[in-house]
Every structure is written in structure tokens, then in C-alpha cells.
C-alpha atoms as a PDB file:
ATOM      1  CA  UNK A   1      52.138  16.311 -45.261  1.00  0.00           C
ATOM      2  CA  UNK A   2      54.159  19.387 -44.608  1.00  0.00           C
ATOM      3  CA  UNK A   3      56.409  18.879 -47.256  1.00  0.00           C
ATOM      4  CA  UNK A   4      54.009  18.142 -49.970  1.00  0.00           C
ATOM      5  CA  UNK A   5      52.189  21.413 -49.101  1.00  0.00           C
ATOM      6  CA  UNK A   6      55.104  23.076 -49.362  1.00  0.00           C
ATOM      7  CA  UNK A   7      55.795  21.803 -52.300  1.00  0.00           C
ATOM      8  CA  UNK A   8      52.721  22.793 -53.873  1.00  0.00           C
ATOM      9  CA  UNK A   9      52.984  26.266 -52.643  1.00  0.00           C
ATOM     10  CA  UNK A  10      56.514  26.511 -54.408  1.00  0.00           C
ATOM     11  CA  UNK A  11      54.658  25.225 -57.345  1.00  0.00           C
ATOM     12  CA  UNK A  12      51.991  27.628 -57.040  1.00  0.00           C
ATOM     13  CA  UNK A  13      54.533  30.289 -56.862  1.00  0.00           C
ATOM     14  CA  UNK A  14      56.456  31.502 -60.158  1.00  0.00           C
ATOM     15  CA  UNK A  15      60.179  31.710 -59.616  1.00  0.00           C
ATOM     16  CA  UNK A  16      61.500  35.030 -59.271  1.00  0.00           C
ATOM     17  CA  UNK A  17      64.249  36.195 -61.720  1.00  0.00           C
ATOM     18  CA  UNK A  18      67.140  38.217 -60.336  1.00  0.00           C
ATOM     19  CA  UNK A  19      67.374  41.109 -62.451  1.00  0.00           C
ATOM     20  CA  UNK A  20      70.594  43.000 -61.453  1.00  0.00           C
ATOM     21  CA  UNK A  21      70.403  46.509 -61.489  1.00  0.00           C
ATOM     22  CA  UNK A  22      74.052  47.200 -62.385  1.00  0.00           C
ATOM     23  CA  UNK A  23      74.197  47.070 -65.945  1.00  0.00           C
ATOM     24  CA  UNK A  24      71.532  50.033 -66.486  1.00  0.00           C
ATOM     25  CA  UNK A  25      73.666  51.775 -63.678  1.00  0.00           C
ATOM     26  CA  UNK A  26      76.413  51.246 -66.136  1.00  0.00           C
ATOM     27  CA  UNK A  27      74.881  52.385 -69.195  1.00  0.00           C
ATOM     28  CA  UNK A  28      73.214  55.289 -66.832  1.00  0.00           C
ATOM     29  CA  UNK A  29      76.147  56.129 -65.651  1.00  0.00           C
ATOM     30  CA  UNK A  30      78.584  56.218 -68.606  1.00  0.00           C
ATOM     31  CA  UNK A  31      75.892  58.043 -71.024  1.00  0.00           C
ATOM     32  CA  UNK A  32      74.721  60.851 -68.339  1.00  0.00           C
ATOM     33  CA  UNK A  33      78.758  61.498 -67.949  1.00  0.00           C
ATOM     34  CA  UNK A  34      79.466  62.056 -71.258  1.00  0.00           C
ATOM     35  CA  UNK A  35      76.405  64.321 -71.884  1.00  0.00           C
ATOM     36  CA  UNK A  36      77.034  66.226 -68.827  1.00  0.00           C
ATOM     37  CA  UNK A  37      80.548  66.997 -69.816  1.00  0.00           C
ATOM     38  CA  UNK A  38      80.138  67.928 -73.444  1.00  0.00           C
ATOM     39  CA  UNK A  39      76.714  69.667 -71.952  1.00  0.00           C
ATOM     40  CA  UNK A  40      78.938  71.871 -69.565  1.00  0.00           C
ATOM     41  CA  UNK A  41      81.798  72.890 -71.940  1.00  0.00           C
ATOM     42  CA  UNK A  42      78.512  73.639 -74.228  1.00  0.00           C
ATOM     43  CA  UNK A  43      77.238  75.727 -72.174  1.00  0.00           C
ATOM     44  CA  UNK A  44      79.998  77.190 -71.146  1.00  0.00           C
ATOM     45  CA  UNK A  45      80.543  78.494 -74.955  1.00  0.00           C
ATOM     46  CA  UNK A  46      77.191  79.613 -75.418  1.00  0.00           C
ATOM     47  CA  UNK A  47      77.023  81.404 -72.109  1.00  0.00           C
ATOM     48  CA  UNK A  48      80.489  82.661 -72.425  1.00  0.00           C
ATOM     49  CA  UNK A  49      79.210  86.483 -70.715  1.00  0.00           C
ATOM     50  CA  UNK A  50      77.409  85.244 -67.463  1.00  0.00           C
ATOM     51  CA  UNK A  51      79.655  81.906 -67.222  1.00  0.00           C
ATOM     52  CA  UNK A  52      82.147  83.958 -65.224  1.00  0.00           C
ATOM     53  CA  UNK A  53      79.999  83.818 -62.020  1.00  0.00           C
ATOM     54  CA  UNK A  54      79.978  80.062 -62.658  1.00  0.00           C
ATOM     55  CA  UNK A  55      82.949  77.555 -62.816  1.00  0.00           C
ATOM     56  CA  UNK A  56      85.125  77.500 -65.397  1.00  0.00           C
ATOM     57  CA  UNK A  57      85.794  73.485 -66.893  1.00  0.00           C
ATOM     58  CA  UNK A  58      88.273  72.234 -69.363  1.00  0.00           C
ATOM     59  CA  UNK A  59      87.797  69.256 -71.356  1.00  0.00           C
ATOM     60  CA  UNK A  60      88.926  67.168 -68.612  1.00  0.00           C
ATOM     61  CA  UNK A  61      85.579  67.675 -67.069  1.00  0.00           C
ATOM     62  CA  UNK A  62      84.276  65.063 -70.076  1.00  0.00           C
ATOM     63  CA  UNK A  63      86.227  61.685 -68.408  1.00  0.00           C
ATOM     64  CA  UNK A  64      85.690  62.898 -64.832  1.00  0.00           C
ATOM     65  CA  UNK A  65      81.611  63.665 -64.696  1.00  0.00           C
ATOM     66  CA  UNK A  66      81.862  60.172 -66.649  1.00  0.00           C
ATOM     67  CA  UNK A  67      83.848  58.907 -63.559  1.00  0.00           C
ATOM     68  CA  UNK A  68      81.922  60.200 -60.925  1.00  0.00           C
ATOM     69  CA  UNK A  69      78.595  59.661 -61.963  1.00  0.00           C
ATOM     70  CA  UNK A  70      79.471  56.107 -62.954  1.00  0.00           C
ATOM     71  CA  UNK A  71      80.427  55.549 -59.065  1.00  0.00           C
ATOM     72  CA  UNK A  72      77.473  57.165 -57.854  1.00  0.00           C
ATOM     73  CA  UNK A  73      74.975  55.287 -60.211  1.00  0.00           C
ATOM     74  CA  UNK A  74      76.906  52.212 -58.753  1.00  0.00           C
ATOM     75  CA  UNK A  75      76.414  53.330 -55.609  1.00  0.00           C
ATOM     76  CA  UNK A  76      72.214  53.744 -56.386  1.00  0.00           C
ATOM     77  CA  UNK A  77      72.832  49.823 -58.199  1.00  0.00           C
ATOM     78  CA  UNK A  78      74.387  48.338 -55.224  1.00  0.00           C
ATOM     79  CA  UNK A  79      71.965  50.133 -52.606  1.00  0.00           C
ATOM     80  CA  UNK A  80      68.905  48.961 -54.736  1.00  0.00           C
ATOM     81  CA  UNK A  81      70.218  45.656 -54.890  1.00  0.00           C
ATOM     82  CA  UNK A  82      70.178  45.053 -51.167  1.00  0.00           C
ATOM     83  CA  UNK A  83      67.137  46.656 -50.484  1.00  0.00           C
ATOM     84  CA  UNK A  84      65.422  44.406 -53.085  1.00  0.00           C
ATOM     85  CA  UNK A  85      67.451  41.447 -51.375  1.00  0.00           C
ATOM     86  CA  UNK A  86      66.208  42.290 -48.140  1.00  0.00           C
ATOM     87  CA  UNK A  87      62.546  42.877 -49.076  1.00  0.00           C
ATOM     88  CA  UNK A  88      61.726  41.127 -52.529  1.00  0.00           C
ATOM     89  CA  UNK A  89      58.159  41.381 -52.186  1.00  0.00           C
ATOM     90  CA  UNK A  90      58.895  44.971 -53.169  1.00  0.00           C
ATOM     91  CA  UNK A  91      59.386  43.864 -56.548  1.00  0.00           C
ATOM     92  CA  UNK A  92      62.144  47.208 -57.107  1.00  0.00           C
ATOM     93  CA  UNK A  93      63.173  45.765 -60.019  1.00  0.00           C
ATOM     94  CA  UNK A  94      60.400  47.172 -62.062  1.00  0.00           C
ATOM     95  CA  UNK A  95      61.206  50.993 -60.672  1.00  0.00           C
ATOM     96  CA  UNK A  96      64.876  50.793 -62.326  1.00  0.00           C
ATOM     97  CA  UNK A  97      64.093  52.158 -65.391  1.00  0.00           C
ATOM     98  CA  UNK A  98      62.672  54.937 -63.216  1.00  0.00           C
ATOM     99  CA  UNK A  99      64.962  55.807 -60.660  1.00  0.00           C
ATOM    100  CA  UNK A 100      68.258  55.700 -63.050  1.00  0.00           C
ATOM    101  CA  UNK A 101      65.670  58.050 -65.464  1.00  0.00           C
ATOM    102  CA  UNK A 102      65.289  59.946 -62.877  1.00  0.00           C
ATOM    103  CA  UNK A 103      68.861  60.371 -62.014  1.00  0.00           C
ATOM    104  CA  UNK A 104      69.946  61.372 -65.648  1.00  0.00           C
ATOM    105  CA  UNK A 105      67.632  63.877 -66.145  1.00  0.00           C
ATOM    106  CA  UNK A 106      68.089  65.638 -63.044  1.00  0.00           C
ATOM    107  CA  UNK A 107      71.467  65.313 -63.328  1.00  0.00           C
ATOM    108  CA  UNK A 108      71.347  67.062 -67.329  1.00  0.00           C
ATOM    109  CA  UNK A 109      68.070  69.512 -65.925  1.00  0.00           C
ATOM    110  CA  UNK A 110      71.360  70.596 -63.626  1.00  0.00           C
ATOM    111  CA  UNK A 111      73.796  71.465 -66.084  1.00  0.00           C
ATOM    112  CA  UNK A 112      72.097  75.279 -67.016  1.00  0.00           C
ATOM    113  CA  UNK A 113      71.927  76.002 -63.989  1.00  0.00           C
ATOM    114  CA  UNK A 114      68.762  77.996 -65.219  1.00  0.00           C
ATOM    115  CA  UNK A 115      66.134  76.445 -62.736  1.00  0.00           C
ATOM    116  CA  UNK A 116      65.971  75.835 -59.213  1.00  0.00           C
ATOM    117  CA  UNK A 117      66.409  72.768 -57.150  1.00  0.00           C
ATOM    118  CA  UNK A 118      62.673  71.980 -56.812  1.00  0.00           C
ATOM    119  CA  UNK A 119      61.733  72.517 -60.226  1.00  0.00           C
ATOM    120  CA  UNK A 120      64.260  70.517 -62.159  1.00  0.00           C
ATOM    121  CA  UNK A 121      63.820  67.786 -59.930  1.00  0.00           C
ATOM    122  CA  UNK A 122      59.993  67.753 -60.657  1.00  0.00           C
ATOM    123  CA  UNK A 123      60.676  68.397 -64.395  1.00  0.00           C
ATOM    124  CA  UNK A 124      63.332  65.214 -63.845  1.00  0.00           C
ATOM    125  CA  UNK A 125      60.421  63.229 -62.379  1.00  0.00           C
ATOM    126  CA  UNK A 126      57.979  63.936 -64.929  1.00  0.00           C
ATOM    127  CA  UNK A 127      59.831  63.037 -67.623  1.00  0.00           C
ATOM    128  CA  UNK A 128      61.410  59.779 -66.292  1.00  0.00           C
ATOM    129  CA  UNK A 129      57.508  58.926 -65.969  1.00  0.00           C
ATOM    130  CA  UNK A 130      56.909  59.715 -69.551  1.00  0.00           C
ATOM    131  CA  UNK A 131      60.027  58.395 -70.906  1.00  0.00           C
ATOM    132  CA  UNK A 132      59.076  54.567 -69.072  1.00  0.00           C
ATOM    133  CA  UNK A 133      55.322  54.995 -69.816  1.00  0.00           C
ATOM    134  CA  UNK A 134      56.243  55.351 -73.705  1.00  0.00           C
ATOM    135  CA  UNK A 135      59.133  52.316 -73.634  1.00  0.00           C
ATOM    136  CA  UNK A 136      56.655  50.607 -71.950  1.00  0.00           C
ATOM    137  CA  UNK A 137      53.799  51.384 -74.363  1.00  0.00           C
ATOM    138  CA  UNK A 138      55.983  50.481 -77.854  1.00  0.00           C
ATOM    139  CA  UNK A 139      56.931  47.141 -75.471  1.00  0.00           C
ATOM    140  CA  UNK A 140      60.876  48.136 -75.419  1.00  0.00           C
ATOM    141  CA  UNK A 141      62.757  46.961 -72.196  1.00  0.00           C
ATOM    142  CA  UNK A 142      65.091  49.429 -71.061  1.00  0.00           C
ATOM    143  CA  UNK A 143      67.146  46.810 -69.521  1.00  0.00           C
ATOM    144  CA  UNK A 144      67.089  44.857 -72.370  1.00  0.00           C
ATOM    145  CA  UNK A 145      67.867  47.596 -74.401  1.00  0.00           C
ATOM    146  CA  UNK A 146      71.028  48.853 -71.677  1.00  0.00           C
ATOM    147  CA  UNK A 147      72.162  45.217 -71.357  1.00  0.00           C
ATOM    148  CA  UNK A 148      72.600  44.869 -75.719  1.00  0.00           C
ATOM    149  CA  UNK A 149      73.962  48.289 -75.968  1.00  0.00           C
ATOM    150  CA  UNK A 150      76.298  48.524 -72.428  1.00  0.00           C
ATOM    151  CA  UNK A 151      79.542  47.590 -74.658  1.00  0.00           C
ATOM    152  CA  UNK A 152      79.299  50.106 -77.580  1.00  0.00           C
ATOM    153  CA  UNK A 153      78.510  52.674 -74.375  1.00  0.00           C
ATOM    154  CA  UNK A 154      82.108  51.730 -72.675  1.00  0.00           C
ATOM    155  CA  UNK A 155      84.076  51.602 -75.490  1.00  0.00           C
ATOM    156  CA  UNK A 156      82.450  55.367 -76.185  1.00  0.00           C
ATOM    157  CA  UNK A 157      83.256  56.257 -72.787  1.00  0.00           C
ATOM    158  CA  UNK A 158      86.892  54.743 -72.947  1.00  0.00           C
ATOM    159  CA  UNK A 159      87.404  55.958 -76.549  1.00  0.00           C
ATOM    160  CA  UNK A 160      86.307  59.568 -75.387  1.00  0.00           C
ATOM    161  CA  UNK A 161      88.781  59.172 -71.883  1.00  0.00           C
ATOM    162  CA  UNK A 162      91.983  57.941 -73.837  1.00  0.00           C
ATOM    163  CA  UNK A 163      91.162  60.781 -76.619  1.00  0.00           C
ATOM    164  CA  UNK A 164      91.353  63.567 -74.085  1.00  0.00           C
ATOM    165  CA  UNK A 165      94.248  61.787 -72.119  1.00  0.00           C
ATOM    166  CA  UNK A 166      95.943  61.387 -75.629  1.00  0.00           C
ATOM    167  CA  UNK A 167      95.318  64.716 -76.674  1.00  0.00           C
ATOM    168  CA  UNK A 168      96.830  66.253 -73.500  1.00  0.00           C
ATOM    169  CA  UNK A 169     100.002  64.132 -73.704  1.00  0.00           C
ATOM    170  CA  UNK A 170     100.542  65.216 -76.848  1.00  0.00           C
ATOM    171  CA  UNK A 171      99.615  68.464 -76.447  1.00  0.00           C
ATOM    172  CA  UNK A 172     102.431  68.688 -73.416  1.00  0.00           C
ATOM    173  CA  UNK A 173     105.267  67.008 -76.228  1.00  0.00           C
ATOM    174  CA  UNK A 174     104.756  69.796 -78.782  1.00  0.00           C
ATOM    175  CA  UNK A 175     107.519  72.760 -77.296  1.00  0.00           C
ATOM    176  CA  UNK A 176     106.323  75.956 -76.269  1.00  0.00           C
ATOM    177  CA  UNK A 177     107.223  78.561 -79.191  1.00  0.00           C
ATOM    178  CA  UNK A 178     109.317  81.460 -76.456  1.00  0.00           C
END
């Protein structure tokens, strides 16, 4: 008797799907990088007066704000995945889209340096809402849409890396004119 009512509550009860959070940390990861590289040495050339009080980048900044935010999107994948392990009644699966929206667009509202901490956050957290409320109103999954696009994203990422790498190796064969 036990058994059959438990099988009729697993029956009752649609199956879960896993939906791993890493490959939009990825993609999240590998495109806020790149932006906020090519967005600092940007703005760093516009702003070319008041940059002084700020820190000066090369074009190595490109591969590393790729490498670091790539890590710490990870690290937002891997500590989402164990809380939603831990408590899958939570459903966090559905607030991915959000959270890594969130994380980009605080992370590019920081480049400028033109607003405070609050406010870009809050600007970051209203337009993570709009940007899922209008993927979710055309019916586009972000995750879908991450997961099909995740290898033309690493291969610009790598393409990018080995460029600059390439372009300071050469740059160090060519002799210095005395």
C-alpha cells in the first residue's frame, strides 16, 4: 500500500529537469569580459583628460577582465548550483537569466565610473528585469539562446586572447630602431 501511493505521488509529480547554470555563466562570462575590456580602453580614449586620476590599462586588460570575470561568473554557476541542489523547491533555475543579467550590467554600468555604487546597481537591476521580461515576452530562452551560441562566444574570446598574445610577441621580435 505504501509503495503504490508512492508511486502515484511520483506520478502525480512532473520530473524535474536539471538545468545547469554553467553554460550562461560561460557565455556571461566570456561576453561581459570582452565588452568590459574594449569598454575600458574606450573610455580611456574618450576620457583621455580626467582618465589620469583613474588607472591607466593596455590592451592586455581585453584577455584578463575576460579571465576574471569568467571565474567569477563560475564561481556565481557553481554556488547557484548547490543552493538549487540543496533546496530544489526553490526552483533557481528560472532566476538565471536574472542574476547573470544582473551581473553584466553592473559589471558594464561600472566601467564609467560616472555613477555611484547604489545607483548603477539599481540601474543594473532594472534593466536585467526588463531585458528577461522582453525575452520572455517574444518567447526566446536565454539559455537556449547561450547554450546554441556558447561556441562562436569562445572561439571570440580565444580568437581575441591569442590576437593580443600574438600581437605582443611580435611586437617584442621587431628590433628597437636606437
Amino acid at each position: 500500500m505504501l509503495n503504490s501511493s508512492r508511486a502515484l505521488h511520483q506520478a502525480e509529480t512532473p520530473a524535474r529537469t536539471q538545468i545547469s547554470p554553467f553554460p550562461l555563466a560561460i557565455w556571461s562570462g566570456i561576453v561581459a569580459g570582452l565588452v568590459e575590456g574594449f569598454g575600458l580602453l574606450l573610455f580611456q580614449r574618450i576620457d583621455w583628460k580626467n582618465w589620469g586620476e583613474m588607472v591607466h590599462v593596455s590592451v592586455q586588460i581585453i584577455w584578463i577582465s575576460t579571465a576574471v570575470n569568467l571565474i567569477l561568473f563560475s564561481i556565481v554557476a557553481l554556488v547557484l548550483s548547490i543552493i538549487d541542489r540543496l533546496a530544489p523547491r526553490l526552483q533557481l533555475y528560472r532566476f538565471y537569466v536574472l542574476i547573470f543579467a544582473i551581473l553584466i550590467f553592473q559589471d558594464w554600468l561600472y566601467i564609467p565610473k560616472r555613477l555611484v555604487f547604489g545607483a548603477d546597481f539599481l540601474l543594473a537591476v532594472g534593466l536585467a528585469f526588463f531585458l528577461s521580461r522582453q525575452l520572455e515576452s517574444r518567447g526566446i530562452s536565454a539559455i537556449g539562446l547561450s547554450r546554441k551560441t556558447l561556441p562562436w562566444v569562445v572561439m571570440a574570446g580565444l580568437l581575441v586572447t591569442l590576437s593580443i598574445f600574438g600581437g605582443t610577441w611580435v611586437r617584442g621580435q621587431i628590433p628597437q630602431a636606437s
